[in-house]
C-alpha atoms as a PDB file:
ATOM      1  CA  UNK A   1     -57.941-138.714 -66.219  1.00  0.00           C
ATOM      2  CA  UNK A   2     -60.629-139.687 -68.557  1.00  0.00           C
ATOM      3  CA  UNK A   3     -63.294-137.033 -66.711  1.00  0.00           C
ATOM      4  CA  UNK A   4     -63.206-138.989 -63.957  1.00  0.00           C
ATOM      5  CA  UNK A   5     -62.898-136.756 -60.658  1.00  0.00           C
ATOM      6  CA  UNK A   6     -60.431-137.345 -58.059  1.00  0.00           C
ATOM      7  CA  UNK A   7     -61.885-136.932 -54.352  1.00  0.00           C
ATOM      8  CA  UNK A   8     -58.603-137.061 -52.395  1.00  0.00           C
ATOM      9  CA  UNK A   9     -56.332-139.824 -51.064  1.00  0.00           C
ATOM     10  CA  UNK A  10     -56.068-142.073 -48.295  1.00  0.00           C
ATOM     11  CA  UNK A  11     -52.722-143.769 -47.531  1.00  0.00           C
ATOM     12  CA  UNK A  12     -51.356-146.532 -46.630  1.00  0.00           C
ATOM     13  CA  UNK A  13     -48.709-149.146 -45.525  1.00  0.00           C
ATOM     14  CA  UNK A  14     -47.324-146.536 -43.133  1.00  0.00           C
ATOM     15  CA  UNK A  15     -44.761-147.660 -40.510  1.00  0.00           C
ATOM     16  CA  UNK A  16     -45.077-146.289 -37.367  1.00  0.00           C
ATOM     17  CA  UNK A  17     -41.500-145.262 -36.966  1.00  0.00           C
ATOM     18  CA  UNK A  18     -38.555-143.623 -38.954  1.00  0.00           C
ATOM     19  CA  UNK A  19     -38.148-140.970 -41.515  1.00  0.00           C
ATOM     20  CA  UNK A  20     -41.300-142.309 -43.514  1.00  0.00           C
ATOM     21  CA  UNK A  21     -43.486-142.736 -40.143  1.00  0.00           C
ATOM     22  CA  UNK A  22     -47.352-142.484 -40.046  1.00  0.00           C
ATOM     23  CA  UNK A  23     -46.949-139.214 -38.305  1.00  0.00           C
ATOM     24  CA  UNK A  24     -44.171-137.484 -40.592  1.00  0.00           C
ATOM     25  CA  UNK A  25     -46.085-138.479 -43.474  1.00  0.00           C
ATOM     26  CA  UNK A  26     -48.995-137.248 -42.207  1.00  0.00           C
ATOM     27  CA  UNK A  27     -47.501-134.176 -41.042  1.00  0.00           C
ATOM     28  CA  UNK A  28     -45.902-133.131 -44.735  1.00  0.00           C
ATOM     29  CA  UNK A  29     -48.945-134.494 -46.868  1.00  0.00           C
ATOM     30  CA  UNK A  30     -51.495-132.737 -44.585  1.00  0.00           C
ATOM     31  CA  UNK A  31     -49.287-129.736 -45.093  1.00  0.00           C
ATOM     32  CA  UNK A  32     -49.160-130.399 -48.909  1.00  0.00           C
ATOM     33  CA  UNK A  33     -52.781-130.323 -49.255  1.00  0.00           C
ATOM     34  CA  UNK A  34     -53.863-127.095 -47.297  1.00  0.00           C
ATOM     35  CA  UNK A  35     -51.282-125.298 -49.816  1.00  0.00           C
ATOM     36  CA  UNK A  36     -51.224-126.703 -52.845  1.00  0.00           C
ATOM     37  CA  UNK A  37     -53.855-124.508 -54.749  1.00  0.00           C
ATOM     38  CA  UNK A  38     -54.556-127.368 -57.525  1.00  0.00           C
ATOM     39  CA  UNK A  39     -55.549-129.593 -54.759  1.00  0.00           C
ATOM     40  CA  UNK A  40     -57.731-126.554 -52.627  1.00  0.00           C
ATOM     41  CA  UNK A  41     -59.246-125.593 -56.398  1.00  0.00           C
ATOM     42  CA  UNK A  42     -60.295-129.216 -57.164  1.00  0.00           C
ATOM     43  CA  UNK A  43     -61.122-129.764 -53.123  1.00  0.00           C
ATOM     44  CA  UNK A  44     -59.097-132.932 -52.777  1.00  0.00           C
ATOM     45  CA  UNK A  45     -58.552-133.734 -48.953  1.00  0.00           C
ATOM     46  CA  UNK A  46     -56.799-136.587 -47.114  1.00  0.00           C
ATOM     47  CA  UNK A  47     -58.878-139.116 -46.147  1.00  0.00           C
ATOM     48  CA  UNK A  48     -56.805-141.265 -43.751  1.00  0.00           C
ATOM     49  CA  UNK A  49     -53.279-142.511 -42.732  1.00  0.00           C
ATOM     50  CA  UNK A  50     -52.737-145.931 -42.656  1.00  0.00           C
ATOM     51  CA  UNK A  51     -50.519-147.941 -40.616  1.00  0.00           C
ATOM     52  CA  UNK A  52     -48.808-151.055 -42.015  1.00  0.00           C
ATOM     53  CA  UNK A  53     -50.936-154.266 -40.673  1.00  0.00           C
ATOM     54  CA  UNK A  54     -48.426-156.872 -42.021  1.00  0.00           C
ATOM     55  CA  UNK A  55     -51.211-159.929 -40.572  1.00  0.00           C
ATOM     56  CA  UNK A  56     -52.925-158.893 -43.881  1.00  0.00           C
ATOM     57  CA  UNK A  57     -50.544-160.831 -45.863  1.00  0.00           C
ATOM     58  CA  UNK A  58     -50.024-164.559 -45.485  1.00  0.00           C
ATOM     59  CA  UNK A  59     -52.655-167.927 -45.688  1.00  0.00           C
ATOM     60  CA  UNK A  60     -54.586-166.411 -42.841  1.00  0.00           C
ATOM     61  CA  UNK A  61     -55.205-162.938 -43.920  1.00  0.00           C
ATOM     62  CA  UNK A  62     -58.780-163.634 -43.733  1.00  0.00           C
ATOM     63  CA  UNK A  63     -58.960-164.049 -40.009  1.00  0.00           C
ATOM     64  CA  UNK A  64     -57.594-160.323 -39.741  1.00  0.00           C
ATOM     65  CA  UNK A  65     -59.882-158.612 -41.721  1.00  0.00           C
ATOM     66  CA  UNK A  66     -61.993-157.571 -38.633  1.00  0.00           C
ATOM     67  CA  UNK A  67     -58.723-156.174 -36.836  1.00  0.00           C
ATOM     68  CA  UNK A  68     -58.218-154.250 -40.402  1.00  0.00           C
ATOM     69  CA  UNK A  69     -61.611-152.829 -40.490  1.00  0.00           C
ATOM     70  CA  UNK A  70     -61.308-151.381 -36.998  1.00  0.00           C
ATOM     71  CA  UNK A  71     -57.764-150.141 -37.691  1.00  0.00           C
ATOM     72  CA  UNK A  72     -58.704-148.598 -40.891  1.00  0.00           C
ATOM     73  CA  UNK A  73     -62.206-147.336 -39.281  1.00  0.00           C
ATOM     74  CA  UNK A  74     -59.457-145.592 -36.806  1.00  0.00           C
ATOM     75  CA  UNK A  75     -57.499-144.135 -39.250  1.00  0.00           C
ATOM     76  CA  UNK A  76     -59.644-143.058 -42.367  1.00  0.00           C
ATOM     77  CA  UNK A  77     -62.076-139.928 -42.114  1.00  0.00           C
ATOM     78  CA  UNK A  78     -65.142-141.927 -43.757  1.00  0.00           C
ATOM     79  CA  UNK A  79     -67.446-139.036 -43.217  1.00  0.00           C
ATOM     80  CA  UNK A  80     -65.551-136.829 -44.755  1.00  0.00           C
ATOM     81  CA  UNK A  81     -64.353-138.946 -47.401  1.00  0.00           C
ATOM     82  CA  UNK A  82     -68.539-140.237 -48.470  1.00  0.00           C
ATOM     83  CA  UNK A  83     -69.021-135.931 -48.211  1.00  0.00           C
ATOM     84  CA  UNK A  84     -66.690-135.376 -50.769  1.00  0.00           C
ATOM     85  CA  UNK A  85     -68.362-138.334 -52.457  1.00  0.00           C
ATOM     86  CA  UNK A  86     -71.568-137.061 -52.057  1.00  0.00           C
ATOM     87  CA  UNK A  87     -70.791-133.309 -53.927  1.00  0.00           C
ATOM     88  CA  UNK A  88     -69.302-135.088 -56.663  1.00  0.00           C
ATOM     89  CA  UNK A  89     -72.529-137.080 -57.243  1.00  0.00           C
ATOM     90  CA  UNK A  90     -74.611-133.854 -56.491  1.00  0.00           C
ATOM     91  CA  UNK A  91     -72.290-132.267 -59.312  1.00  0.00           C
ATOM     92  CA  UNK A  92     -73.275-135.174 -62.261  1.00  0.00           C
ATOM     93  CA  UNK A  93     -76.658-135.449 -61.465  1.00  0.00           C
ATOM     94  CA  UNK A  94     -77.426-131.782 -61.561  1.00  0.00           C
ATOM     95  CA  UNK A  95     -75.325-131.502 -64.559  1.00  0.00           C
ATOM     96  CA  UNK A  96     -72.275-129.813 -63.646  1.00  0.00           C
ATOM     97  CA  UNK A  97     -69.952-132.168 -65.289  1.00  0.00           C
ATOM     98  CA  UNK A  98     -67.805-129.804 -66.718  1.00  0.00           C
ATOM     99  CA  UNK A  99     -66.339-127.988 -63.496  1.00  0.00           C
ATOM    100  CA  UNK A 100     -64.661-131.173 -62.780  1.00  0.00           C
ATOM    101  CA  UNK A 101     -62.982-131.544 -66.333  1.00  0.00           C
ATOM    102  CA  UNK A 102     -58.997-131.032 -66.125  1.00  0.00           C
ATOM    103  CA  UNK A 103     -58.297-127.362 -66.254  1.00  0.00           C
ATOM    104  CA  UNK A 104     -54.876-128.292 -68.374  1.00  0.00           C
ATOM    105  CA  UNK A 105     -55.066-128.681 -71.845  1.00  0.00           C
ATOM    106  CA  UNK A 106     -54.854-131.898 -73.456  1.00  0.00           C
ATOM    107  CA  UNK A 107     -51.413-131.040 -74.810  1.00  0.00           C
ATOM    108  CA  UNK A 108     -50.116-130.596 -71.433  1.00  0.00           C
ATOM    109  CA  UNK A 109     -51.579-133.657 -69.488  1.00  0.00           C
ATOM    110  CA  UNK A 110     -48.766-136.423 -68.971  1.00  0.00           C
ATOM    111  CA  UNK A 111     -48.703-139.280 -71.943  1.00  0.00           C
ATOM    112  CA  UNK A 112     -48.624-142.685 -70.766  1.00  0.00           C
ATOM    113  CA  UNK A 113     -45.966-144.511 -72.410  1.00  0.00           C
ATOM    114  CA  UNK A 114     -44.791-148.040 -72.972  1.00  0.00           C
ATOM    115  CA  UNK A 115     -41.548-147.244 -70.721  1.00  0.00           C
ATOM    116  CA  UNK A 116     -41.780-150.626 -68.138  1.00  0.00           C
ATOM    117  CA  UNK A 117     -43.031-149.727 -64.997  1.00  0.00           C
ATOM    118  CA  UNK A 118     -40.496-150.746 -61.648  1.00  0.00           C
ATOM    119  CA  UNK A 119     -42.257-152.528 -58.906  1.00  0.00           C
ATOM    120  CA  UNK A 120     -42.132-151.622 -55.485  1.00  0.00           C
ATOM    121  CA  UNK A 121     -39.034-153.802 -54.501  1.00  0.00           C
ATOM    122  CA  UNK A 122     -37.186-152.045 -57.601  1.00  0.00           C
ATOM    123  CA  UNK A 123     -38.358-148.773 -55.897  1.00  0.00           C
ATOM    124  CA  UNK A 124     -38.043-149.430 -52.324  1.00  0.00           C
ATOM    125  CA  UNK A 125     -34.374-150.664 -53.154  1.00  0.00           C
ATOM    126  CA  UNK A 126     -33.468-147.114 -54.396  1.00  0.00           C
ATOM    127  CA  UNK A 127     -35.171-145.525 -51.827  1.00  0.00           C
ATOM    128  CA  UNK A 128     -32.650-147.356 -49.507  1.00  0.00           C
ATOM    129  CA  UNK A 129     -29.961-146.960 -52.182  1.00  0.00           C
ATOM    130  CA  UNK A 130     -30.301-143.097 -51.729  1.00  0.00           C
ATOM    131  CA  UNK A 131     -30.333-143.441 -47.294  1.00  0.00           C
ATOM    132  CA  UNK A 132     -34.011-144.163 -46.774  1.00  0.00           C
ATOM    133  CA  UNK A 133     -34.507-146.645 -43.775  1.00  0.00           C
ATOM    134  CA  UNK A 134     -35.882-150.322 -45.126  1.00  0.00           C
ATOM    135  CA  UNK A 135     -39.561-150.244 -44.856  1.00  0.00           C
ATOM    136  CA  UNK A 136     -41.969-152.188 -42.706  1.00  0.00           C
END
């Protein structure tokens, strides 16, 4: 938190089949954010849906990038998400710093705590634990 605003989200790694597809996703987390009044109030948006590009990993990610641009170019609403950038800006400089402070008191924002994080294998292996299809 630390004042700092949140603009939206843009996701990522999405397969482009099963439960967890690009298009489900997208689907229930569009859905989320047009009703969820904490994320209409603060004007956080969706930038973009991913899909997995698994050439990104490896010793010749590098020679990919280009194909990742494009694909993300395809996939990520930059206008909208350099907008949103652009009110938030417009809000500091003019001074309006405070509309963008957390409306929840400090007693009620979430503690971070020294419990271990699990990684994403740890994660993805309950996902599948509780009938989740494997990931991409």
């Amino acid at each position: 938190s630390k004042g700092v605003p949140v603009l939206g989200a843009l996701f990522n790694k999405l397969s482009l089949e099963g439960f967890y597809s690009l298009e489900n996703c997208k689907k229930e987390i569009s859905l989320y954010f047009s009703q969820n009044n904490h994320q209409i109030r603060h004007g956080r948006k969706p930038f973009g849906f991913c899909p997995l590009f698994p050439k990104m990993g490896g010793k010749d990610a590098m020679d990919h990038v280009h194909d990742f641009i494009r694909i993300f170019g395809d996939h990520v609403d930059m206008g909208l998400l350099l907008h949103r950038a652009a009110e938030i800006q417009h809000l500091y400089t003019s001074g309006s710093k405070l509309q963008l402070a957390s409306s929840e008191p400090a007693s009620k924002r979430q503690k971070v705590s020294d419990k271990r994080f699990r990684t994403r294998q740890e994660i993805e292996n309950a996902a599948i634990g509780a009938g989740a299809a494997p990931s991409a």
